[in-house]
Protein backbone atom coordinates (compact mmCIF):
# COMPACT_ATOMS: atom_id res chain seq x y z
CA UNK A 1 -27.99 25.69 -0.78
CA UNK A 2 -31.40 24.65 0.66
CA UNK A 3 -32.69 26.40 3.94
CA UNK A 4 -31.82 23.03 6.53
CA UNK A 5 -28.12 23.79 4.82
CA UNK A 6 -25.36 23.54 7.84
CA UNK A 7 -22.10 24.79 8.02
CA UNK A 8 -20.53 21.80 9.23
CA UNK A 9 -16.70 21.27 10.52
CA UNK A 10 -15.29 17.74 10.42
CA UNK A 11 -12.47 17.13 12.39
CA UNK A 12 -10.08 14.40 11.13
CA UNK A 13 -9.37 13.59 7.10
CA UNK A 14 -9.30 9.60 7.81
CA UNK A 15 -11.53 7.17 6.15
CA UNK A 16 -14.60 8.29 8.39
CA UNK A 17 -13.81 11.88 7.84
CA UNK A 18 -13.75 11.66 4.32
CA UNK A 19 -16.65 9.37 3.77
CA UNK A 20 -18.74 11.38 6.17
CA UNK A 21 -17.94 14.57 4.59
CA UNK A 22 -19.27 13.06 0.82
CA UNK A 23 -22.52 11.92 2.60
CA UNK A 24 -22.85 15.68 3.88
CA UNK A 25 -21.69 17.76 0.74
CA UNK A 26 -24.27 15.52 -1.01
CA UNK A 27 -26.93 16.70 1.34
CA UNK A 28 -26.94 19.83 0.49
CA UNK A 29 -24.41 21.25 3.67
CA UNK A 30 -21.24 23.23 3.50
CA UNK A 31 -18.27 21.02 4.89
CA UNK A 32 -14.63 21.91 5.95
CA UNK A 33 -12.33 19.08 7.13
CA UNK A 34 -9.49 19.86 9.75
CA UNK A 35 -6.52 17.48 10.19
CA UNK A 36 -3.19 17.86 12.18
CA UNK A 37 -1.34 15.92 9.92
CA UNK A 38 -0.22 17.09 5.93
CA UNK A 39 -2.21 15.93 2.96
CA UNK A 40 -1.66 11.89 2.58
CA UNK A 41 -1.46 12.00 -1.50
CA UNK A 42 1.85 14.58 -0.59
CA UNK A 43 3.48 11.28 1.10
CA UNK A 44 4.60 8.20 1.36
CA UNK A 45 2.58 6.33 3.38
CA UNK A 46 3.83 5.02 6.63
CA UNK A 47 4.31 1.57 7.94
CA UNK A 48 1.91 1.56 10.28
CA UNK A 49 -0.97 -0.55 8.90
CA UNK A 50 -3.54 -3.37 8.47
CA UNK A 51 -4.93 -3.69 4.75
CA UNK A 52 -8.71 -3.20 5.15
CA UNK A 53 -11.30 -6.22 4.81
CA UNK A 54 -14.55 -3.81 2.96
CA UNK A 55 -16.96 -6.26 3.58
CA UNK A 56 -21.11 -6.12 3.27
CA UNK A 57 -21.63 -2.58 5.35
CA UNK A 58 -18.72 -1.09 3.90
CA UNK A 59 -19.59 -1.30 0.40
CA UNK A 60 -23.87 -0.84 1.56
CA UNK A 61 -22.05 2.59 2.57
CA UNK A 62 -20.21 3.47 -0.39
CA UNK A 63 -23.24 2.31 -2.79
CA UNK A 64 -25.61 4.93 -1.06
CA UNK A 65 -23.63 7.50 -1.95
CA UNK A 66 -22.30 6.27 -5.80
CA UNK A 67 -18.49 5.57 -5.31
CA UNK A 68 -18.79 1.96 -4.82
CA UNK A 69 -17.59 1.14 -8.30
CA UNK A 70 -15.01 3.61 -7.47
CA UNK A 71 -13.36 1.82 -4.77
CA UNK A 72 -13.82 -1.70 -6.35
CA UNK A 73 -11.25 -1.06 -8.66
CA UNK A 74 -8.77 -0.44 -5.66
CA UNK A 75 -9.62 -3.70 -4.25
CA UNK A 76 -8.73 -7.67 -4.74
CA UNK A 77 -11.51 -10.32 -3.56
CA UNK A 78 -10.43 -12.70 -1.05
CA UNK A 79 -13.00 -15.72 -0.72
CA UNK A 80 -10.97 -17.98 1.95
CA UNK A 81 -8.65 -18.09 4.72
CA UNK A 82 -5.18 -19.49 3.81
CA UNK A 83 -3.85 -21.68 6.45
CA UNK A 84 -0.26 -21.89 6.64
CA UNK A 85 0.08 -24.51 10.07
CA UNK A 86 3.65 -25.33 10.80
CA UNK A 87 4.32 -29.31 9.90
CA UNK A 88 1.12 -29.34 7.60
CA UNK A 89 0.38 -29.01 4.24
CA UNK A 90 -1.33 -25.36 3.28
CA UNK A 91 -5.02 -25.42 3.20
CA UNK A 92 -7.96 -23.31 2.84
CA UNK A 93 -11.25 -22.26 4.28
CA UNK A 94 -13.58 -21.12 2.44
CA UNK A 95 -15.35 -17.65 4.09
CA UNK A 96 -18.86 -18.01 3.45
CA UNK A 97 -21.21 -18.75 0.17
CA UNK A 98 -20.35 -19.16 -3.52
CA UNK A 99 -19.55 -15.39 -4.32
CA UNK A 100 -19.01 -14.23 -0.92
CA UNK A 101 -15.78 -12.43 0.27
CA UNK A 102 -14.34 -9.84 2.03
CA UNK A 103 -11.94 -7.57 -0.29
CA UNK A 104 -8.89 -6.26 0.33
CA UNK A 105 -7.47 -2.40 0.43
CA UNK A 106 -4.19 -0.32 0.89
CA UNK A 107 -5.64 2.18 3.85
CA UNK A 108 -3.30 4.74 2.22
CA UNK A 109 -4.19 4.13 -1.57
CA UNK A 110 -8.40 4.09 -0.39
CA UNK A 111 -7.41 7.43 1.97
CA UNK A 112 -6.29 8.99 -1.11
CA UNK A 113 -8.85 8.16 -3.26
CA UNK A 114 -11.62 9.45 -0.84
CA UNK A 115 -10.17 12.39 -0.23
CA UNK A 116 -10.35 13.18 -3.65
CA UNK A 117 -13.86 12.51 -4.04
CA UNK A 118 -14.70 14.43 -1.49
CA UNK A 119 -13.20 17.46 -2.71
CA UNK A 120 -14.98 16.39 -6.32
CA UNK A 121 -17.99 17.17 -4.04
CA UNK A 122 -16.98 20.68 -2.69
CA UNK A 123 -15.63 19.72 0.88
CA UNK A 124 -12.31 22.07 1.87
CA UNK A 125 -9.64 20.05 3.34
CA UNK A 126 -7.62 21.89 5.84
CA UNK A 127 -4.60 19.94 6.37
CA UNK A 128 -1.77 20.65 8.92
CA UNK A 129 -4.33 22.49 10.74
CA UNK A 130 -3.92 20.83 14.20
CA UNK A 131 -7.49 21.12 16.62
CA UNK A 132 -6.70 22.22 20.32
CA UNK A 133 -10.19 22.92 21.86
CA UNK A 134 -13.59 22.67 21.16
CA UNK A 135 -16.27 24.72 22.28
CA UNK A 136 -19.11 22.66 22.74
CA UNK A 137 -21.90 24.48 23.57
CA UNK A 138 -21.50 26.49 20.77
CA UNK A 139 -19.83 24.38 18.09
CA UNK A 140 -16.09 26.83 18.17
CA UNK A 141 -12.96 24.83 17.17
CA UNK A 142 -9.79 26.27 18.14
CA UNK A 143 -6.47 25.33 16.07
CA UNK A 144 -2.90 26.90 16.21
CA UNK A 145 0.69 25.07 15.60
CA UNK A 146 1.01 24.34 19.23
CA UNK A 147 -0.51 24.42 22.61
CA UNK A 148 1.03 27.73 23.26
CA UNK A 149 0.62 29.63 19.92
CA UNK A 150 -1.94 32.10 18.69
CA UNK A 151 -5.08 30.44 17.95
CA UNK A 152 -7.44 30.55 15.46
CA UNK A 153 -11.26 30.47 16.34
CA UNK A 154 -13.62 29.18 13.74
CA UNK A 155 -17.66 29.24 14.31
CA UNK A 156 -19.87 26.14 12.80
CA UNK A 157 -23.37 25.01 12.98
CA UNK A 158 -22.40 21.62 14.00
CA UNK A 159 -18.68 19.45 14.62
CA UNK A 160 -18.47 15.93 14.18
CA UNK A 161 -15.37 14.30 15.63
CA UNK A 162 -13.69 11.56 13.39
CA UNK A 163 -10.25 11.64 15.20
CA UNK A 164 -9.85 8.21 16.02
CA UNK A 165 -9.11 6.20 19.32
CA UNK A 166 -7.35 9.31 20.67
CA UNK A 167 -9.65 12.23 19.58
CA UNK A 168 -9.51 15.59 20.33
CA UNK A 169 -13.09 16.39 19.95
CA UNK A 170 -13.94 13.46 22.59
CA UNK A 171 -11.37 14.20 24.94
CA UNK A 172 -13.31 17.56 25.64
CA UNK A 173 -16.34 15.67 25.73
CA UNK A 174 -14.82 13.97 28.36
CA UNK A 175 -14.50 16.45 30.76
CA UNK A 176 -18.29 16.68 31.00
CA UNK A 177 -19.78 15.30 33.95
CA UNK A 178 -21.76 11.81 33.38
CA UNK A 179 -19.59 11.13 30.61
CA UNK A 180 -18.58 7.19 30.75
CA UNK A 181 -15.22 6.33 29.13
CA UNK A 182 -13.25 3.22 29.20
CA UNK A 183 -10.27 1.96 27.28
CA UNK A 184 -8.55 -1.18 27.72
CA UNK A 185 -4.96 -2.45 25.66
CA UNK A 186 -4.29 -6.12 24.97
CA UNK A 187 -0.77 -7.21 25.44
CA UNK A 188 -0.36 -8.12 21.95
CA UNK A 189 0.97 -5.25 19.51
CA UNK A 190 1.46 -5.35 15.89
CA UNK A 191 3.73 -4.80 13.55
CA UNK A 192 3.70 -3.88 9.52
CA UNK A 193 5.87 -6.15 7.17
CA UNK A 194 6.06 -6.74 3.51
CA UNK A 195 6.07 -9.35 0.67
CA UNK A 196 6.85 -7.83 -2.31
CA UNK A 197 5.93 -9.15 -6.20
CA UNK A 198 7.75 -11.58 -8.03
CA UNK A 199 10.07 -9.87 -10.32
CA UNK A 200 6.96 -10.10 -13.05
CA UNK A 201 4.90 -8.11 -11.04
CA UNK A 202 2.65 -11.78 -9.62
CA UNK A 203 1.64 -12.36 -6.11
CA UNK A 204 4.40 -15.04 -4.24
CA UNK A 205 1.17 -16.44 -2.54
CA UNK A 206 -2.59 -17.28 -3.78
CA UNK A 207 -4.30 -13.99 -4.46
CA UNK A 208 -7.70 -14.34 -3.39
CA UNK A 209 -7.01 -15.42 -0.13
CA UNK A 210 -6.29 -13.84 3.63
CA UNK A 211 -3.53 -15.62 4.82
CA UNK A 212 -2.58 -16.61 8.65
CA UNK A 213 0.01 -18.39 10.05
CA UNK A 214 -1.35 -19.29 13.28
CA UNK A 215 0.87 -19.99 15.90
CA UNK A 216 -0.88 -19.64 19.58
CA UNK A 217 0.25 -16.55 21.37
CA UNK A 218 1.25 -15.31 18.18
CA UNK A 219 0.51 -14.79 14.39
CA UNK A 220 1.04 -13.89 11.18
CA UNK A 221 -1.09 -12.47 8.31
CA UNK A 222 -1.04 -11.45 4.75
CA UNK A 223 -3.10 -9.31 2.58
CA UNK A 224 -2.78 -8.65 -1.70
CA UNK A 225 -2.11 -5.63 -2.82
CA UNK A 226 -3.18 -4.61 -6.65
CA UNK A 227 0.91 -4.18 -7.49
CA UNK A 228 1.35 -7.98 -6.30
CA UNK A 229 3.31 -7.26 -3.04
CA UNK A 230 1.24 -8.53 0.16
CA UNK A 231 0.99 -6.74 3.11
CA UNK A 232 1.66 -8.57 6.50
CA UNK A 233 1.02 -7.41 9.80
CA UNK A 234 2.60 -9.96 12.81
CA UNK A 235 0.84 -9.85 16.27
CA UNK A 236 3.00 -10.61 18.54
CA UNK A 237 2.78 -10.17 22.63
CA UNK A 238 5.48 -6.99 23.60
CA UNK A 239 6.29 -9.10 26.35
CA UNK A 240 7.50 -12.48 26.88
CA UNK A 241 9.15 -15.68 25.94
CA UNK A 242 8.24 -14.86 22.60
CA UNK A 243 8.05 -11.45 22.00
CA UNK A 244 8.72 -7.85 20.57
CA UNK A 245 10.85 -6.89 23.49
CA UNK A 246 13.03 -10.72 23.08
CA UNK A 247 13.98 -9.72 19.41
CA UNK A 248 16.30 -6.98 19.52
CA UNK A 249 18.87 -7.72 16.88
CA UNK A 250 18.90 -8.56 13.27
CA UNK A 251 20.17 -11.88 14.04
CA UNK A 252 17.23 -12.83 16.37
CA UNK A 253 14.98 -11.93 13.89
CA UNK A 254 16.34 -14.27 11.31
CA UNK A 255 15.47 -17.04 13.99
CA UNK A 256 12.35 -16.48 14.50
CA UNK A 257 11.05 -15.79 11.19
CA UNK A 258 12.91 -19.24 10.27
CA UNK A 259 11.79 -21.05 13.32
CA UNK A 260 8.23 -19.63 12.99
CA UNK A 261 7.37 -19.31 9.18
CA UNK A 262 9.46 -21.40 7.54
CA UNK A 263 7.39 -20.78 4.28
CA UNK A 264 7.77 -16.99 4.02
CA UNK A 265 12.08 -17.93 3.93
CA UNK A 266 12.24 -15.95 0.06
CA UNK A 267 11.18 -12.86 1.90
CA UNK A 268 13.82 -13.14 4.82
CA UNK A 269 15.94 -9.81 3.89
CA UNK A 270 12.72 -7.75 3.37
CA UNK A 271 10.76 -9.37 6.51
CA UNK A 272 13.78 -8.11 8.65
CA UNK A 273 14.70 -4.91 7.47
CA UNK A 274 10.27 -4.06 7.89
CA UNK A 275 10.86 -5.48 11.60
CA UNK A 276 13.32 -2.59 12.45
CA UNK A 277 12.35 -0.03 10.25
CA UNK A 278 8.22 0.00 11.20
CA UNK A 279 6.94 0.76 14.46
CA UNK A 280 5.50 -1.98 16.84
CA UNK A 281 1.72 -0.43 17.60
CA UNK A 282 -0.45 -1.22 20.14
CA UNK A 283 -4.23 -2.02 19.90
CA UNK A 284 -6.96 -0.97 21.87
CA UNK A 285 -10.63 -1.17 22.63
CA UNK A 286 -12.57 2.13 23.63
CA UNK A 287 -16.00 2.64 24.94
CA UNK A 288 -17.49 5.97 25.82
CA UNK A 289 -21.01 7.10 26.00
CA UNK A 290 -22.63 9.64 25.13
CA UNK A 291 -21.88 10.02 21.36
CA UNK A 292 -23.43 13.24 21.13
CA UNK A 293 -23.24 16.66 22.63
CA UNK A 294 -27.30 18.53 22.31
CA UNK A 295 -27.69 19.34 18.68
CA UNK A 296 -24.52 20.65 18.23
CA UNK A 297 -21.30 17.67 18.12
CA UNK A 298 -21.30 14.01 17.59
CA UNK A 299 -18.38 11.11 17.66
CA UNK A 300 -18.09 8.82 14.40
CA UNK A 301 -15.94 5.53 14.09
CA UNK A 302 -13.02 5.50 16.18
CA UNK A 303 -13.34 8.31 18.44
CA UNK A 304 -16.80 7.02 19.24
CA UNK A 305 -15.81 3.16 19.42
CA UNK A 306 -12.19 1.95 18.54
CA UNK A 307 -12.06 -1.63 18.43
CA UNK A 308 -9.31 -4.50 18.11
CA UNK A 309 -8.64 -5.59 14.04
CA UNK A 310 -9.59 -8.72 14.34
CA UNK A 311 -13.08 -9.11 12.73
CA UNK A 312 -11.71 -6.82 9.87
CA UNK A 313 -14.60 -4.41 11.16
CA UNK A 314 -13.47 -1.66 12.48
CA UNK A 315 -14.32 0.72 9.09
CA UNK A 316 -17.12 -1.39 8.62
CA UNK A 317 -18.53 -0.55 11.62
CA UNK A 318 -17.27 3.33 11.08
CA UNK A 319 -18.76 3.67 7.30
CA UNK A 320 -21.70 2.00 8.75
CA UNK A 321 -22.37 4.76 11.53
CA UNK A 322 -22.36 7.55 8.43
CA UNK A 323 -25.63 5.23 6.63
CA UNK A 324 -27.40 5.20 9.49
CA UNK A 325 -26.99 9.00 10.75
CA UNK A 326 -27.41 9.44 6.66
CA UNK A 327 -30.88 7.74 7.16
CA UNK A 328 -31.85 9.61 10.35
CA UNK A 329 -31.27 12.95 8.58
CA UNK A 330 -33.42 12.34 5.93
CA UNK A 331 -36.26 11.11 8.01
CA UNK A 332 -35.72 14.41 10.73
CA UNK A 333 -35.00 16.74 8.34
CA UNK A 334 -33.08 20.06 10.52
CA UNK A 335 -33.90 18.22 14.20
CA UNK A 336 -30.62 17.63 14.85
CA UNK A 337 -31.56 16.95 18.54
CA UNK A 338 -33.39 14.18 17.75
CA UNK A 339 -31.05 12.86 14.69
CA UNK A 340 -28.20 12.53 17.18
CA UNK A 341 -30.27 11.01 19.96
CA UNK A 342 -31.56 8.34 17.79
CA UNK A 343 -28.34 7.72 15.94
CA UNK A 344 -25.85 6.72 19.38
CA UNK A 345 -28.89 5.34 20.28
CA UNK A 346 -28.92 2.80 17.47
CA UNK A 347 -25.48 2.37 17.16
CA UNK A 348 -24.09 2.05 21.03
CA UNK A 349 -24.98 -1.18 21.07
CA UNK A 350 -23.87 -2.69 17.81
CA UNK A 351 -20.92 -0.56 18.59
CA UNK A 352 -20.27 -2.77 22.31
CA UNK A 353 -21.20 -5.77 20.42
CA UNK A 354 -18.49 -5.66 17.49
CA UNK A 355 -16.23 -5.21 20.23
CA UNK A 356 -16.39 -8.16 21.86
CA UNK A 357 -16.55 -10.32 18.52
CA UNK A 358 -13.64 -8.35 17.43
CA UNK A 359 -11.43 -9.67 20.78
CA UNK A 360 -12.92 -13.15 20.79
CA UNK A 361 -11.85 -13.77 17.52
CA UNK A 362 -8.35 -12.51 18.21
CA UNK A 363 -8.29 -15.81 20.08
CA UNK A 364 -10.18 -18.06 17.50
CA UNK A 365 -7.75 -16.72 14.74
CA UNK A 366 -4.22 -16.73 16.83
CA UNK A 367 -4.80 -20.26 18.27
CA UNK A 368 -8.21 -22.41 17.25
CA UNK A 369 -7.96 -21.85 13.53
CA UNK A 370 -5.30 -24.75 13.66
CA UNK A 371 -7.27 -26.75 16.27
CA UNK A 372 -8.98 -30.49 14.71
CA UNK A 373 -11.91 -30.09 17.15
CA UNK A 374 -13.16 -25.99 16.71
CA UNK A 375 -12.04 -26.92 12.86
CA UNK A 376 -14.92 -29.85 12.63
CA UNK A 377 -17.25 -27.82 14.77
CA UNK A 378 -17.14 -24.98 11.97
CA UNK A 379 -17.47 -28.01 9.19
CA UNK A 380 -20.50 -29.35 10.99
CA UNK A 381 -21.91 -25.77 11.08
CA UNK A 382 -20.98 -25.57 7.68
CA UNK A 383 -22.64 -28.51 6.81
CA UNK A 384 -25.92 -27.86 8.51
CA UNK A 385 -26.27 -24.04 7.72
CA UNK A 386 -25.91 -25.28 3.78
CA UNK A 387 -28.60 -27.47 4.53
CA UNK A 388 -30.93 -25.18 6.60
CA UNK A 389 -29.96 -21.81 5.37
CA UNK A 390 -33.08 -20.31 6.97
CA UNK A 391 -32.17 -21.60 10.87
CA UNK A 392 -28.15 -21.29 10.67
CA UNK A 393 -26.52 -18.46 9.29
CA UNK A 394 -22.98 -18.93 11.13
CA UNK A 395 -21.74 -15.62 13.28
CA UNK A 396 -19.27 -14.66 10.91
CA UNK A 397 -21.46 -14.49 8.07
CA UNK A 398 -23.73 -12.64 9.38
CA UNK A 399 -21.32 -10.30 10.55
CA UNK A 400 -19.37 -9.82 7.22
CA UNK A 401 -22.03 -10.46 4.64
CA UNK A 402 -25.07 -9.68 6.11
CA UNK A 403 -25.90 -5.98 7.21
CA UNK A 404 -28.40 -7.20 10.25
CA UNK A 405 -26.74 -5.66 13.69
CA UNK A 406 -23.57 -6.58 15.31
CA UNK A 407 -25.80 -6.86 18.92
CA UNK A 408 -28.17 -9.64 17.13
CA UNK A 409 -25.14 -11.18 15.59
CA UNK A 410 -23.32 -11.41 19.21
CA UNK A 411 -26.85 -12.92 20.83
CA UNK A 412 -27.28 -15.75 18.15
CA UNK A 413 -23.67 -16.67 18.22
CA UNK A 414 -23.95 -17.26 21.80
CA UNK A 415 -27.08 -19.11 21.35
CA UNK A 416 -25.61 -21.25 18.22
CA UNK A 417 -22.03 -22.03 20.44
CA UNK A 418 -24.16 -23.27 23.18
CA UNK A 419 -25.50 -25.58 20.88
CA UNK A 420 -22.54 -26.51 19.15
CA UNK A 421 -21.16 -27.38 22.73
CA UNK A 422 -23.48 -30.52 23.56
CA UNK A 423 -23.08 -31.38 19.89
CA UNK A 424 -19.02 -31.39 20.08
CA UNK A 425 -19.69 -33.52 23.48
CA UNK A 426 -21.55 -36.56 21.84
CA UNK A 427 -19.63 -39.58 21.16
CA UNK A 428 -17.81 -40.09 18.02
CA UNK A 429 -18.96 -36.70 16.45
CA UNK A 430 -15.88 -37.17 14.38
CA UNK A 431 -17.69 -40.09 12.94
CA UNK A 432 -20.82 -39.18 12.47
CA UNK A 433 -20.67 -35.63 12.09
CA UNK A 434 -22.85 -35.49 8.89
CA UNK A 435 -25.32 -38.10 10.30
CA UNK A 436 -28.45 -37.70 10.71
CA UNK A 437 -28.40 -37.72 14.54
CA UNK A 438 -26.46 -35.01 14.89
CA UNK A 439 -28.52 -32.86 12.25
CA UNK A 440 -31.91 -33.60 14.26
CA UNK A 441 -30.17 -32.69 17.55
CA UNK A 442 -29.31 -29.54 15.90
CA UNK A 443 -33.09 -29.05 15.24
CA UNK A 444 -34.58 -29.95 18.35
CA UNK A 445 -32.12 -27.46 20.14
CA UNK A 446 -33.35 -24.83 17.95
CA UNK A 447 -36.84 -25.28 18.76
């Protein structure tokens, strides 16, 4: 081990935790990973899920440190949105450029897999090893079965907290003074469902594609998994006309899933028995500032910014936080005081940023996707961005398959929808939306 070598505790054996703990163990440093719950290759994973979208900063994350290839394996390409509109036809949308897409992943089979490479690189997993308190100032964790037990004290060099939306480490953070925290739950929860393979092991719906049933208020996704099931996660409000808390038997459930999705009928039996047997979750977006406590602790993914599903970012934005703090180490060498400045304050803002484009397009996927008007908007930004790659790169491109931050992303995207506003207002734009009017009012606006 060289001299800058740490002996590092990371608390929480997640996606974070387990990528963060490779990036470390390659470094040179000595890392043991704590987590509450037993080791996820012991069981069956539980309905409580959204398949991951790895997009562009996921796998820049993964490359850095060799196990892209790895994961590929585990993954299916998805290059379009599958529209399934009620009293239409199916259709798609393509996501970006020729060979662009966003990939889908089992969170429990890519869990697995990571935590197996990370023991391949000498990190100790401590599972069922539930964290109580933290010692801040001088990096103790203190773990024990309950609150009330005997607990063990363990000494480290440094703590990084990757415990998710409702972590431990940040919780005693917290209680510092000047320590901003917010959180804030939508009224929509979600809830896990399944569509398994055809009997020959083939995918009921098209494979390489994310599919939504919008309906409003509501909706309905699906996502491929390598043994040709899908899974299928339904938002739905917990209150309301339509509602968790308005389907309560097995009966009502039928109903809706006839009256709603028609198309998804096959999968009926399975579809219901998911509804009672999975929990409904709820979803929430948390802010908190600072990231960092001296030289000593620091917040990754979750526990430093959870955010709602819907730009597929949230591990993005989590693997993401581990290649730049990756970068800043190299560059500082053993100033950890100055590595963890620098990294919350890089990534605070992209963090607030992803955020908000993670809730606004909650409401573009739920209830514009199926909308004529935002549906020609996108074409004509389609159109034009093919045609002036340079000035238009549309907002979720450069999100998903760019790595350029999530705050410049946010800023342009307000900039380009201000555009696209006067350009929706102009008399028969569904004429001439190719024309060569609208193209050179597109231009002069972006002067």
């Amino acid at each position: 081990m060289s001299e800058n070598s740490k002996n590092i505790a990371i608390v929480g054996s997640g996606l974070v935790g387990s990528l963060l703990s490779i990036y470390l163990q390659k470094l040179g440093h000595s890392v043991t990973v704590f987590d509450r719950r037993p080791d996820i290759r012991t069981i069956e994973f539980s309905g409580r899920s959204i398949n991951l979208a790895m997009s562009n900063r996921g796998w820049k994350s993964l490359k850095e440190v060799g196990i892209e290839e790895e994961v590929k394996k585990l993954a299916i390409p998805l290059d379009k949105r599958a529209m399934h509109v009620n009293g239409k036809p199916m259709y798609f949308q393509k996501y970006g450029k020729e060979g662009e897409a966003i990939w889908s992943i089992s969170r429990g089979v890519l869990n697995r897999r990571m935590i197996d490479l990370a023991e391949a690189e000498g990190a100790v997993f401590r599972f069922n090893e539930k964290v109580w308190d933290v010692n801040l100032p001088d990096a103790k964790i203190y773990t024990g079965e309950s609150e009330k037990s005997e607990w063990k004290e363990y000494k480290y060099d440094l703590i990084f907290g990757c415990d998710g939306a409702f972590s431990r480490v940040r919780h005693k953070m917290q209680r510092r003074s000047r320590f901003n925290y917010s959180q804030n739950f939508i009224n929509v929860g979600y809830k896990e469902l399944t569509i398994p393979a055809n009997d020959d092991g083939s995918h009921k719906l098209d494979k390489n594609s994310f599919h939504i049933w919008p309906r409003g208020s509501f909706m309905l996704i699906a996502m491929p998994n390598l043994d040709g099931s899908f899974t299928c996660t339904l938002f739905l409000p917990f209150e309301g006309e339509v509602s968790f808390e308005n389907i309560t038997s097995e009966k009502e459930a039928k109903v809706f899933f006839t009256t709603y999705f028609p198309n998804v009928m096959q999968d009926i039996e399975n579809l219901t028995k998911d509804f009672f047997k999975n929990p409904t979750s709820a979803m929430v977006t948390m802010k908190c500032y600072p990231w960092t406590y001296w030289d000593k602790v620091a917040l990754v993914g979750d526990s430093a910014h959870a955010i709602v599903p819907f730009y597929g970012q949230g591990m993005n934005a989590g693997f993401e936080d581990i290649y730049v703090l990756n970068r800043l180490i190299k560059k500082h060498k053993d100033k950890w005081d100055i590595i963890f400045k620098e990294y919350q304050e890089q990534r605070k803002p992209n963090a607030d940023a992803i955020a908000e484009l993670s809730y606004r397009n909650f409401i573009e996927m739920s209830s514009k996707t199926a909308d004529p008007k935002f549906l020609l908007q996108k074409k004509i930004e389609k159109h034009f961005s093919k045609k002036y790659p340079e000035k238009w790169i549309p907002v979720y491109s450069r999100v998903t398959f760019s790595d350029s931050p999530y705050s410049e992303a946010l800023a342009i995207g307000d900039e380009q929808e201000k555009i696209m506003k006067d350009i929706m207002e102009m008399s028969e734009i569904e004429k001439k939306w190719d024309s060569l009017e609208v193209e050179n009012s597109i231009l002069k606006a972006l002067k």
